[in-house]
PDB file of N, CA and C in Angstrom:
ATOM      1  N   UNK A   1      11.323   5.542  11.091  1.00  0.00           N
ATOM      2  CA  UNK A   1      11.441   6.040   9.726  1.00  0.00           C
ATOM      3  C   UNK A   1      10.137   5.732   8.996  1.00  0.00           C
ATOM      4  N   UNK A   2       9.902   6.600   7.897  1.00  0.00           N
ATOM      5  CA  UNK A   2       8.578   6.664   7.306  1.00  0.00           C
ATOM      6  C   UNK A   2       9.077   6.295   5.844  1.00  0.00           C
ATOM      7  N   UNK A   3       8.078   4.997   5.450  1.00  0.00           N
ATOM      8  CA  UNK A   3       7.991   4.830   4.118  1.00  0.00           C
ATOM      9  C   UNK A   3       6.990   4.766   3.471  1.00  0.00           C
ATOM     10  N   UNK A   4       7.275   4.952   1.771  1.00  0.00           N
ATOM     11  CA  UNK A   4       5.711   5.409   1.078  1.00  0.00           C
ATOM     12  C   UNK A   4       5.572   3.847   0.232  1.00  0.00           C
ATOM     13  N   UNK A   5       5.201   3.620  -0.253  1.00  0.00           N
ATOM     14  CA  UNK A   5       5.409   2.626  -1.207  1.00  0.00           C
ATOM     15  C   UNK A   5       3.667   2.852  -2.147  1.00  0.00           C
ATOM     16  N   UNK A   6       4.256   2.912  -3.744  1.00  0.00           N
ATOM     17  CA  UNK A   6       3.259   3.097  -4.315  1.00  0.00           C
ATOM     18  C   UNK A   6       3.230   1.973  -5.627  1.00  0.00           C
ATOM     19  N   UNK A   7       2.425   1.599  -5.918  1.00  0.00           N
ATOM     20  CA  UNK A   7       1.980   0.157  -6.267  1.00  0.00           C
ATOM     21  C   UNK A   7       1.235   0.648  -7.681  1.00  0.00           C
ATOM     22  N   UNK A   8       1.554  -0.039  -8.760  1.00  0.00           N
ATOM     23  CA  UNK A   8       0.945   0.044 -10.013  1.00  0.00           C
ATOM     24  C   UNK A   8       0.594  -1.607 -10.498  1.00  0.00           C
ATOM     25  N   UNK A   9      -1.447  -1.594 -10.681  1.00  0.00           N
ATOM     26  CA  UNK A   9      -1.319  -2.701 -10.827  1.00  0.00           C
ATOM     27  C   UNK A   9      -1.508  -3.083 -12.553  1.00  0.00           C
ATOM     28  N   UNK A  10      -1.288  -4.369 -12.390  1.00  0.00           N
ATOM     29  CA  UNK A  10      -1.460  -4.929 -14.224  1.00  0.00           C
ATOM     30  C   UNK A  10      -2.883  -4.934 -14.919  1.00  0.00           C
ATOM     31  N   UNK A  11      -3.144  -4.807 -16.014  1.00  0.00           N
ATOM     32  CA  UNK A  11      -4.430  -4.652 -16.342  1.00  0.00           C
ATOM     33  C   UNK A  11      -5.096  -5.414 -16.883  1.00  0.00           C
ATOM     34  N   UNK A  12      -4.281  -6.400 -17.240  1.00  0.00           N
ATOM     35  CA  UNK A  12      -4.856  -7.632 -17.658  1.00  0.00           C
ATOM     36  C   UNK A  12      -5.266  -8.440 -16.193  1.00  0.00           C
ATOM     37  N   UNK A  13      -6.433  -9.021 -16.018  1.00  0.00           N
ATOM     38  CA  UNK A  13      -7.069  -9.974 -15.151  1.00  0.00           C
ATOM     39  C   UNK A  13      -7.142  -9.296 -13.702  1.00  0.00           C
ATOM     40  N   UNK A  14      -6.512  -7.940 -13.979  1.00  0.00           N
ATOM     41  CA  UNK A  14      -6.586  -7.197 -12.419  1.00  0.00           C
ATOM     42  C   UNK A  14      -7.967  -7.292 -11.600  1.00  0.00           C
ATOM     43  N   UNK A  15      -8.945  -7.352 -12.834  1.00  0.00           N
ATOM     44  CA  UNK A  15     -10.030  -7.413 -11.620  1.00  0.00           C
ATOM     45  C   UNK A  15     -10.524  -8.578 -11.581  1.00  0.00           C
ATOM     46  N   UNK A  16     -10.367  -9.962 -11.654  1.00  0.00           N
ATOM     47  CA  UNK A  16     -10.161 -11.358 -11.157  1.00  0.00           C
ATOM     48  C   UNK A  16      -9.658 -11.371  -9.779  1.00  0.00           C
ATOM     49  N   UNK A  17      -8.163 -10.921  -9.993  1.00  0.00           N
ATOM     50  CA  UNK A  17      -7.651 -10.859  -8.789  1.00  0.00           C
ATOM     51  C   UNK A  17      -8.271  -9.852  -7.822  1.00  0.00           C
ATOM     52  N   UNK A  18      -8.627  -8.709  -7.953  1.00  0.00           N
ATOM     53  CA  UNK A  18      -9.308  -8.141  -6.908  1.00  0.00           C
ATOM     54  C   UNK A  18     -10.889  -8.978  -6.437  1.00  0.00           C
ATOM     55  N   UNK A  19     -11.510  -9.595  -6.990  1.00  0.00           N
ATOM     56  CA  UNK A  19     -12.653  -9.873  -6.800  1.00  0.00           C
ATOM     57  C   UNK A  19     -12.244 -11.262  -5.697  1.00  0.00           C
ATOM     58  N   UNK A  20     -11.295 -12.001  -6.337  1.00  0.00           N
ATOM     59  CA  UNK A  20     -10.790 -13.431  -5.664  1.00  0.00           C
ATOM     60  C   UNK A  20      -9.947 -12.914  -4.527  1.00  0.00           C
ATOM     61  N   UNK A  21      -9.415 -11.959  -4.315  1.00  0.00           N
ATOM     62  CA  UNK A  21      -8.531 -11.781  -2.644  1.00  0.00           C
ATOM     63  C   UNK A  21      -8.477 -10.775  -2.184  1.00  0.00           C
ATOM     64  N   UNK A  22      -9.707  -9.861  -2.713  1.00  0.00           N
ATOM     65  CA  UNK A  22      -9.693  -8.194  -1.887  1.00  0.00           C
ATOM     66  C   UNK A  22      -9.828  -8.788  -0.029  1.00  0.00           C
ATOM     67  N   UNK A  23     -11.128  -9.932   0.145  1.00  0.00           N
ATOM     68  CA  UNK A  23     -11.032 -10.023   1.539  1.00  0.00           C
ATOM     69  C   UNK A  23      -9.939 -10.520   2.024  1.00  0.00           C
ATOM     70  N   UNK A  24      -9.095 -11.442   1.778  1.00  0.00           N
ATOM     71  CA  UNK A  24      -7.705 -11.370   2.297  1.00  0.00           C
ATOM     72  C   UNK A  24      -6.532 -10.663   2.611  1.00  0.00           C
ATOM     73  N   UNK A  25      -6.675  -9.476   1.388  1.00  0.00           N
ATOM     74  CA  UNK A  25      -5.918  -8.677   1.216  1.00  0.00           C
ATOM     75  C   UNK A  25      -6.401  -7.238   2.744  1.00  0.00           C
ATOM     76  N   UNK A  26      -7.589  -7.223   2.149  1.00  0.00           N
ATOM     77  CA  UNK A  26      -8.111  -6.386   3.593  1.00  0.00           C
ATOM     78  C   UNK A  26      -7.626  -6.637   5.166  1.00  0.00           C
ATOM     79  N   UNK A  27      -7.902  -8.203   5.258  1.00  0.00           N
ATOM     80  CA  UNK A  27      -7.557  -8.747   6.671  1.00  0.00           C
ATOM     81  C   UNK A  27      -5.855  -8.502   6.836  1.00  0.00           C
ATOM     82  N   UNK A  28      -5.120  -8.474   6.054  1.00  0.00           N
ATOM     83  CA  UNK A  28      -3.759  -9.058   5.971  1.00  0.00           C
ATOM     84  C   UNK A  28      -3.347  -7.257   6.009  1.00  0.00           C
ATOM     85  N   UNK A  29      -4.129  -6.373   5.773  1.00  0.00           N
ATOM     86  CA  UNK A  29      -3.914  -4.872   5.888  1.00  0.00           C
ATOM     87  C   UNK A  29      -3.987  -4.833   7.263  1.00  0.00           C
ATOM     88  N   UNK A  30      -5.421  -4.992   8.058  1.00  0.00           N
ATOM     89  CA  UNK A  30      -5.875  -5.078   9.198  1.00  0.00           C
ATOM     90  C   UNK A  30      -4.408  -5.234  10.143  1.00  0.00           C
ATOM     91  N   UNK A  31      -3.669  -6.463   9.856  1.00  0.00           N
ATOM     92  CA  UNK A  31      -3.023  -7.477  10.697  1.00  0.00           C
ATOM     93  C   UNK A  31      -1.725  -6.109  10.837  1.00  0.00           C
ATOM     94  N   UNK A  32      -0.925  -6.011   9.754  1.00  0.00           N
ATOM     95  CA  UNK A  32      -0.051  -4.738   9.886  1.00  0.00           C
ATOM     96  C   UNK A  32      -0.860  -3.471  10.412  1.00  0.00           C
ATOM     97  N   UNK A  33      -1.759  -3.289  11.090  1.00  0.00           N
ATOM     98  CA  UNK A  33      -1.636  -1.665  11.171  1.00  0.00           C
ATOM     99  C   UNK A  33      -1.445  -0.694  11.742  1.00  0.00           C
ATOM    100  N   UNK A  34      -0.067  -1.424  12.810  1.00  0.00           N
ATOM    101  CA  UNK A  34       0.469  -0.860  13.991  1.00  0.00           C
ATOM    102  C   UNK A  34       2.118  -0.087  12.673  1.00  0.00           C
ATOM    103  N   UNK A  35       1.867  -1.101  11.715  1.00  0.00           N
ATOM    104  CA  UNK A  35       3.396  -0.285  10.704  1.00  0.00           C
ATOM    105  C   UNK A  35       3.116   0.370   9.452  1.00  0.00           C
ATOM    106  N   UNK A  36       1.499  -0.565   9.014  1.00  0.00           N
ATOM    107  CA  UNK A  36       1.397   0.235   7.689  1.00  0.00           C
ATOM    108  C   UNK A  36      -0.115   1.385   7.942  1.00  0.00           C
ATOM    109  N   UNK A  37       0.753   2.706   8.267  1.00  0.00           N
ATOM    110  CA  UNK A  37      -0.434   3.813   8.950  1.00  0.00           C
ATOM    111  C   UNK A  37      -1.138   4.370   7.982  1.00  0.00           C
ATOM    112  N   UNK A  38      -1.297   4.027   6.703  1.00  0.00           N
ATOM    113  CA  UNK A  38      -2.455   4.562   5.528  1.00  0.00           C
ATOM    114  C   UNK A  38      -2.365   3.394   4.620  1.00  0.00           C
ATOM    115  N   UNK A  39      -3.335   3.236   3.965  1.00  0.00           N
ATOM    116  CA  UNK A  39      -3.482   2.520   3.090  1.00  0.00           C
ATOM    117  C   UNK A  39      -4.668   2.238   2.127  1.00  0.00           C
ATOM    118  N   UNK A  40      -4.183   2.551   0.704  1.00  0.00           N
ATOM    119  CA  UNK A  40      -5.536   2.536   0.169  1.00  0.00           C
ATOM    120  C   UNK A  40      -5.555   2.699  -1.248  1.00  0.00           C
ATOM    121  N   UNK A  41      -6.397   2.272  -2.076  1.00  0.00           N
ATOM    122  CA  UNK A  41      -6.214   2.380  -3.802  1.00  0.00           C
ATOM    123  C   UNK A  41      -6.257   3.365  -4.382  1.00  0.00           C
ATOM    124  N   UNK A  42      -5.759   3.854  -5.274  1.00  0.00           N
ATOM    125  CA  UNK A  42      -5.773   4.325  -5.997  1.00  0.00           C
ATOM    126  C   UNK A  42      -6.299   4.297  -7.379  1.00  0.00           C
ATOM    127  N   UNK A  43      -7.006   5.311  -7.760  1.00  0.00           N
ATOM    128  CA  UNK A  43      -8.067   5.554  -8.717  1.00  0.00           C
ATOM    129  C   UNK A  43      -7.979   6.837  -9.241  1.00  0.00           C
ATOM    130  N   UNK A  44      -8.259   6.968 -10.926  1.00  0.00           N
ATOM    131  CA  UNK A  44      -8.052   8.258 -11.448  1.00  0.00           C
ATOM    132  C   UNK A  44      -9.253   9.321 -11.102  1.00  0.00           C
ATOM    133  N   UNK A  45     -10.396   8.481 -10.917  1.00  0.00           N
ATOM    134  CA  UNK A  45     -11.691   9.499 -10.339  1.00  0.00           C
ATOM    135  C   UNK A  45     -11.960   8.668  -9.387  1.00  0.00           C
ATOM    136  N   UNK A  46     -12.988   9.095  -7.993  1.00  0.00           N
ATOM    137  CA  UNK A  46     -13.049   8.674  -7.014  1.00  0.00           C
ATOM    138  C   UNK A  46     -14.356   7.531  -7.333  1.00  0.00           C
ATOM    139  N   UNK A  47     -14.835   6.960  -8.339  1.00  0.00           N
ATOM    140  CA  UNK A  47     -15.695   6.129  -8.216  1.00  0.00           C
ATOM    141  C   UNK A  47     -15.129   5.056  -9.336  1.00  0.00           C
ATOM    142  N   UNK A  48     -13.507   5.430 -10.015  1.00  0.00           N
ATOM    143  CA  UNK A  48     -13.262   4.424 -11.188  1.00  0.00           C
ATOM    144  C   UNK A  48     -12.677   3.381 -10.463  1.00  0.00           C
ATOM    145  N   UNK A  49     -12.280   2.531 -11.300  1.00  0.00           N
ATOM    146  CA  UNK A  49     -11.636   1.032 -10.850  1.00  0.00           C
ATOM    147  C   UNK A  49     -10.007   1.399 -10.572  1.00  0.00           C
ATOM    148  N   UNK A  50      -9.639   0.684  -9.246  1.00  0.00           N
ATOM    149  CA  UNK A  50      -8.713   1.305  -9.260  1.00  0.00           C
ATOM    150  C   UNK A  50      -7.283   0.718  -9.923  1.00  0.00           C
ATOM    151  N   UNK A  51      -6.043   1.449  -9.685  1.00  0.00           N
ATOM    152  CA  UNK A  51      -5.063   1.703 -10.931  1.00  0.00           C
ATOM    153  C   UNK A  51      -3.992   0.624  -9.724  1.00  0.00           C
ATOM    154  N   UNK A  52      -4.059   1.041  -8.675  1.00  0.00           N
ATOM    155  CA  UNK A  52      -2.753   0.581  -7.946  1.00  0.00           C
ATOM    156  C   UNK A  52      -3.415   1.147  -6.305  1.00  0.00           C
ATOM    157  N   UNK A  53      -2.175   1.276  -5.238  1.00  0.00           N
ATOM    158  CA  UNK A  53      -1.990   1.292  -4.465  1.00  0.00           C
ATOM    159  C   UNK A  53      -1.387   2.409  -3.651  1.00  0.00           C
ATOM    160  N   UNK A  54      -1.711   2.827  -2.361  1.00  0.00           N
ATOM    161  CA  UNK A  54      -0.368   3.697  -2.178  1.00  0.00           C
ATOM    162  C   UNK A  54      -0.352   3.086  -0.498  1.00  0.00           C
ATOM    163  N   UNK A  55       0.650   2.597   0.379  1.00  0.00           N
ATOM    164  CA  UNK A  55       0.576   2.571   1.605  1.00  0.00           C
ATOM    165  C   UNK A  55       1.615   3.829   2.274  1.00  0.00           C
ATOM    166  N   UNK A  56       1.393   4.014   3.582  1.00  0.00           N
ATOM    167  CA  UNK A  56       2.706   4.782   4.261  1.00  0.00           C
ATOM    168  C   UNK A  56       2.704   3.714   5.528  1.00  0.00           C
ATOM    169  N   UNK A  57       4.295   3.364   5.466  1.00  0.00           N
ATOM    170  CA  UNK A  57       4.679   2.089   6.800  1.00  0.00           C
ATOM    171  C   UNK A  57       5.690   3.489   7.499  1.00  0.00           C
ATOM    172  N   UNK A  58       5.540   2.665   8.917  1.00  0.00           N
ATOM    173  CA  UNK A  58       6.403   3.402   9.962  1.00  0.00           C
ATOM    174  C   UNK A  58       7.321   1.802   9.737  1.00  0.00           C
ATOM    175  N   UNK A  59       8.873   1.821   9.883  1.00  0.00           N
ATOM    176  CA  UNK A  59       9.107   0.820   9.918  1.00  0.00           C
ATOM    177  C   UNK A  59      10.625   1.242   9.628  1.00  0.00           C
ATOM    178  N   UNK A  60      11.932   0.399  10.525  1.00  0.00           N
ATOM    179  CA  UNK A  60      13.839   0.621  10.487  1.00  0.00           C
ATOM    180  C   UNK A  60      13.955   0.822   9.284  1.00  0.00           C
ATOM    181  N   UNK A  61      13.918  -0.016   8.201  1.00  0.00           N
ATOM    182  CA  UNK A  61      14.041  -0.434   7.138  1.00  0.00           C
ATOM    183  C   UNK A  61      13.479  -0.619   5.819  1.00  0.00           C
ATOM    184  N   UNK A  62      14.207  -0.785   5.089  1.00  0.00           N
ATOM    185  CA  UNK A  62      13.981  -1.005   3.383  1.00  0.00           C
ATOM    186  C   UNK A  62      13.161  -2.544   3.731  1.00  0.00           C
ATOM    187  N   UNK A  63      14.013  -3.274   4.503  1.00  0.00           N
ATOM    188  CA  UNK A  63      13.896  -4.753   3.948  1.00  0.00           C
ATOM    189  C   UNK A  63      12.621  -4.900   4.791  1.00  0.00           C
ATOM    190  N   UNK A  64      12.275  -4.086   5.734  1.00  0.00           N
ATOM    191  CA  UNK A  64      11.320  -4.668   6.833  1.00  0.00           C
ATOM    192  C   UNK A  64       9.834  -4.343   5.939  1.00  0.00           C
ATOM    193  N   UNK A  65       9.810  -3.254   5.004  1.00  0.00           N
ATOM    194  CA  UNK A  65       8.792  -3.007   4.159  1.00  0.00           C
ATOM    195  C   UNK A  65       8.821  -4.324   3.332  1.00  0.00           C
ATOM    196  N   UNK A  66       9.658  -4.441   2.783  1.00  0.00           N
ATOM    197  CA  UNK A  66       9.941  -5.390   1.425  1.00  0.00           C
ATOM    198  C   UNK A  66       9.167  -6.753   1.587  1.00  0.00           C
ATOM    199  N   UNK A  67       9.301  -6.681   3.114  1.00  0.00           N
ATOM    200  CA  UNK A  67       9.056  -8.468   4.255  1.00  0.00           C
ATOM    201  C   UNK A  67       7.798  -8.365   3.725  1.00  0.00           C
ATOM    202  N   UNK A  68       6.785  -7.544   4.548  1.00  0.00           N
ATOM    203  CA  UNK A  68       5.461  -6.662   4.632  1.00  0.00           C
ATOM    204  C   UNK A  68       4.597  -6.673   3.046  1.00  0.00           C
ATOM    205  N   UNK A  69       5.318  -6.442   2.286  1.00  0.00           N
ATOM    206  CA  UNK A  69       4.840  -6.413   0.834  1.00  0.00           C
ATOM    207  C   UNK A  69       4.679  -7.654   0.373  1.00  0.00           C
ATOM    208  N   UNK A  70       5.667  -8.562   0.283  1.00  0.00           N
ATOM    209  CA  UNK A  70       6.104  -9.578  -0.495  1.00  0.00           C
ATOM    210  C   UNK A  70       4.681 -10.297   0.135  1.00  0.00           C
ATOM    211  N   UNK A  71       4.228 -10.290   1.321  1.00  0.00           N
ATOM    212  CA  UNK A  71       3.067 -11.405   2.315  1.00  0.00           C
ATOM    213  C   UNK A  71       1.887 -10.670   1.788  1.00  0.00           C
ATOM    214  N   UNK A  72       1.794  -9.900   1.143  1.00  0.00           N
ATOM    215  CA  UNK A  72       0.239  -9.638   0.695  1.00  0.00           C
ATOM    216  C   UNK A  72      -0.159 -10.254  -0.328  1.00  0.00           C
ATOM    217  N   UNK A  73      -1.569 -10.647   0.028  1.00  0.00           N
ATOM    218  CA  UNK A  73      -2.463 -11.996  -1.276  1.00  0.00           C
ATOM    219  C   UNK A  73      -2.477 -10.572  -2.928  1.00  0.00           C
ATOM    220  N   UNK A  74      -2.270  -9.739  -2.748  1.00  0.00           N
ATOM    221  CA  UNK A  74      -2.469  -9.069  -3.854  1.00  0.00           C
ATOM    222  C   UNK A  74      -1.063  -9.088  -4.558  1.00  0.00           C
ATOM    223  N   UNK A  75      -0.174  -8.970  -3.854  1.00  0.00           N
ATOM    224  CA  UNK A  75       1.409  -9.261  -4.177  1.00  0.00           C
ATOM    225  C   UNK A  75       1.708 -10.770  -5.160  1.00  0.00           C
ATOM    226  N   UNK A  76       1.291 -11.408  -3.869  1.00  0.00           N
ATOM    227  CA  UNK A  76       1.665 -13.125  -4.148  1.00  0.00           C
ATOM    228  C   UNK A  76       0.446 -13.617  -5.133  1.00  0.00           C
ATOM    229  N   UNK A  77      -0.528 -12.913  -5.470  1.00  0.00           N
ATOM    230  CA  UNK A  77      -1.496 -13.525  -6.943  1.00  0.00           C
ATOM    231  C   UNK A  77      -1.471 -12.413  -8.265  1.00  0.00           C
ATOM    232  N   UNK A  78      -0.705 -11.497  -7.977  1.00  0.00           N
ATOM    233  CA  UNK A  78       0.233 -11.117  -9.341  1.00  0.00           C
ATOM    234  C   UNK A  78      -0.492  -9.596  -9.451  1.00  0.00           C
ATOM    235  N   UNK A  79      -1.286  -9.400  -8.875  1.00  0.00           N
ATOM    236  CA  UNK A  79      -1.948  -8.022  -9.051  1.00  0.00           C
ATOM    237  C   UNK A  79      -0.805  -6.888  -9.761  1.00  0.00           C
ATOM    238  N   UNK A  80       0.218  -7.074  -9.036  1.00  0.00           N
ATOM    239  CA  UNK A  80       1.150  -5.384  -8.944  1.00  0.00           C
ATOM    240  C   UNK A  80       1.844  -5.974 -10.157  1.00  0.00           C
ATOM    241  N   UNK A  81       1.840  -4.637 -11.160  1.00  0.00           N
ATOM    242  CA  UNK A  81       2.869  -4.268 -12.364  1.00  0.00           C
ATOM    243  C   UNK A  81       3.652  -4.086 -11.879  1.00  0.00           C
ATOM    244  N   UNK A  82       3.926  -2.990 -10.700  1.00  0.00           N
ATOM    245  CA  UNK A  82       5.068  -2.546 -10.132  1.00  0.00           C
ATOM    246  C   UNK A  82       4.999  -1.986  -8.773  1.00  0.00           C
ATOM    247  N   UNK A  83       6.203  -2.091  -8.527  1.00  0.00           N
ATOM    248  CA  UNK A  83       6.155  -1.445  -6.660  1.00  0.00           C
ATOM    249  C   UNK A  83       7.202  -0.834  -6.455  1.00  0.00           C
ATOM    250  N   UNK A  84       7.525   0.899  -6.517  1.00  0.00           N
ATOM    251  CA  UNK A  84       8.113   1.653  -5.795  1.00  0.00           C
ATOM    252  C   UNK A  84       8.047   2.461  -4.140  1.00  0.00           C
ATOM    253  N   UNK A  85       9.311   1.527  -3.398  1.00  0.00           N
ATOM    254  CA  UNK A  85       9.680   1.737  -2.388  1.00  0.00           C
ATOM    255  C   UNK A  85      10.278   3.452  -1.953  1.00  0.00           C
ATOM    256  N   UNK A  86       9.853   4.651  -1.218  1.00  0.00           N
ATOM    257  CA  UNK A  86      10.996   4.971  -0.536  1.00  0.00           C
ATOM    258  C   UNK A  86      11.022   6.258   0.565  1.00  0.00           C
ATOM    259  N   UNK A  87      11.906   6.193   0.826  1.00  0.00           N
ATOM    260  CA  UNK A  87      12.228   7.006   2.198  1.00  0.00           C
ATOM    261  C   UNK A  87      10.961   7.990   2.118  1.00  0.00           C
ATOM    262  N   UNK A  88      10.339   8.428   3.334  1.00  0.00           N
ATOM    263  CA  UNK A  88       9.407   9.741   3.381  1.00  0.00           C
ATOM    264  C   UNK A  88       9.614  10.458   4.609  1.00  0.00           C
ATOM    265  N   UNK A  89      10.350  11.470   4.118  1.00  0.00           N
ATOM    266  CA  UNK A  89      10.593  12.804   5.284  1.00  0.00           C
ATOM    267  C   UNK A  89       9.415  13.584   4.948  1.00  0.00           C
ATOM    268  N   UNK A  90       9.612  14.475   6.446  1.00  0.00           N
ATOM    269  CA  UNK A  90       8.560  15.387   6.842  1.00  0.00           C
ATOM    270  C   UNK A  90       9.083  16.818   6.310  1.00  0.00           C
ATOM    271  N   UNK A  91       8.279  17.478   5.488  1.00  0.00           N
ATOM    272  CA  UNK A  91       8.748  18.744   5.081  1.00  0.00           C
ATOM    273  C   UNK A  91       8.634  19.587   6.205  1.00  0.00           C
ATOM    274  N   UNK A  92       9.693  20.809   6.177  1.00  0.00           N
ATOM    275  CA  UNK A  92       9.366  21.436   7.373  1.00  0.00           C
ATOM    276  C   UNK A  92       8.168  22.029   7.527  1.00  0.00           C
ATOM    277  N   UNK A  93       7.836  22.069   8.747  1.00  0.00           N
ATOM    278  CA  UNK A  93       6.592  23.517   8.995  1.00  0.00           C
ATOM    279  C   UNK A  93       5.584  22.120   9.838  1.00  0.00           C
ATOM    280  N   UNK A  94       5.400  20.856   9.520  1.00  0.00           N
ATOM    281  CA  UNK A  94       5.050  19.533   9.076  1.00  0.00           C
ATOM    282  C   UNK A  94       5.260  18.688  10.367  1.00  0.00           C
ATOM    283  N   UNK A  95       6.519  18.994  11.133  1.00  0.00           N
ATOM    284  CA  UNK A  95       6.949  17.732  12.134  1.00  0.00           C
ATOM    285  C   UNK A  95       5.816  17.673  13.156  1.00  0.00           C
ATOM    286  N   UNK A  96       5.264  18.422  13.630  1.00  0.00           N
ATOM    287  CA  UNK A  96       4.107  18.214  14.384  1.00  0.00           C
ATOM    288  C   UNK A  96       2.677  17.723  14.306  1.00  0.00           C
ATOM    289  N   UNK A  97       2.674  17.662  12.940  1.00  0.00           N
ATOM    290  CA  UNK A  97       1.615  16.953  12.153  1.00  0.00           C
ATOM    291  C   UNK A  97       1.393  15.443  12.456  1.00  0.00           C
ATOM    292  N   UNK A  98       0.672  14.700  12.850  1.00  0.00           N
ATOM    293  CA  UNK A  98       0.702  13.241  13.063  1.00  0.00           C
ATOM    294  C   UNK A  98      -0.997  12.719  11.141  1.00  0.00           C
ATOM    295  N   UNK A  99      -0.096  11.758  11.455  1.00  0.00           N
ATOM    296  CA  UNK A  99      -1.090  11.072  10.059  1.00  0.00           C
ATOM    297  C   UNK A  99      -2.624  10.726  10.856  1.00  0.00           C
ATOM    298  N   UNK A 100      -3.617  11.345  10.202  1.00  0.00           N
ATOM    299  CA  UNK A 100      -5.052  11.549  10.844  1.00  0.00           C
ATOM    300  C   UNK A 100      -5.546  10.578   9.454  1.00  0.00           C
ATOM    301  N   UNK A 101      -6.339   9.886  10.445  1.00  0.00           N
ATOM    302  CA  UNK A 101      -7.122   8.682   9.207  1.00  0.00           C
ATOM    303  C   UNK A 101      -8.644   8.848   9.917  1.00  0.00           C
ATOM    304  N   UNK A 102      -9.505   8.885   9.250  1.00  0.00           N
ATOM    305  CA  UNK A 102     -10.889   8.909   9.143  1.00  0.00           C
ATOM    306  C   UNK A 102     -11.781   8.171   9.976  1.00  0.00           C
TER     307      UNK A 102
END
């Protein structure tokens, strides 16, 4: 099963925290990336600071994402305003499509 999870971060001290655990946060991406198959910030123009997050996990479960989230240094030092979890089906036309990363 495919999940999206998209991440809105806080704006107060957000970029403290990015400056103090982007390299952790990177490695700790690295470590999942047999479940979490995209991952990457989000930004309103491609050179602004970014706003939040978006990952896509292959993974049974709600809770097995939830596990996955909760262990990231950007999670656990307060970065995220918010984090919406959920299901991601393949529209038709689509099932043969595999996720191509760069």
């Amino acid at each position: 099963m495919r999940w999206a999870a998209l991440f809105t971060d806080k704006t107060e001290g957000a970029a403290d925290i990015r400056a103090a655990h982007t390299g952790a946060h990177q490695a700790y991406l690295r470590k999942y990336k047999g479940q979490i198959l995209l991952a990457g910030a989000m930004r309103p123009e491609p050179d602004a600071t970014p706003v939040g997050g978006l990952w896509i996990f292959e993974a049974e479960t709600r809770a097995e994402v939830e596990k996955i989230i909760a262990e990231d240094p950007f999670q656990i030092h307060g970065l995220r305003a918010s984090t919406t979890i959920n299901a991601w089906g393949t529209a038709p036309g689509y099932e043969d499509v595999g996720i191509v990363t760069p």
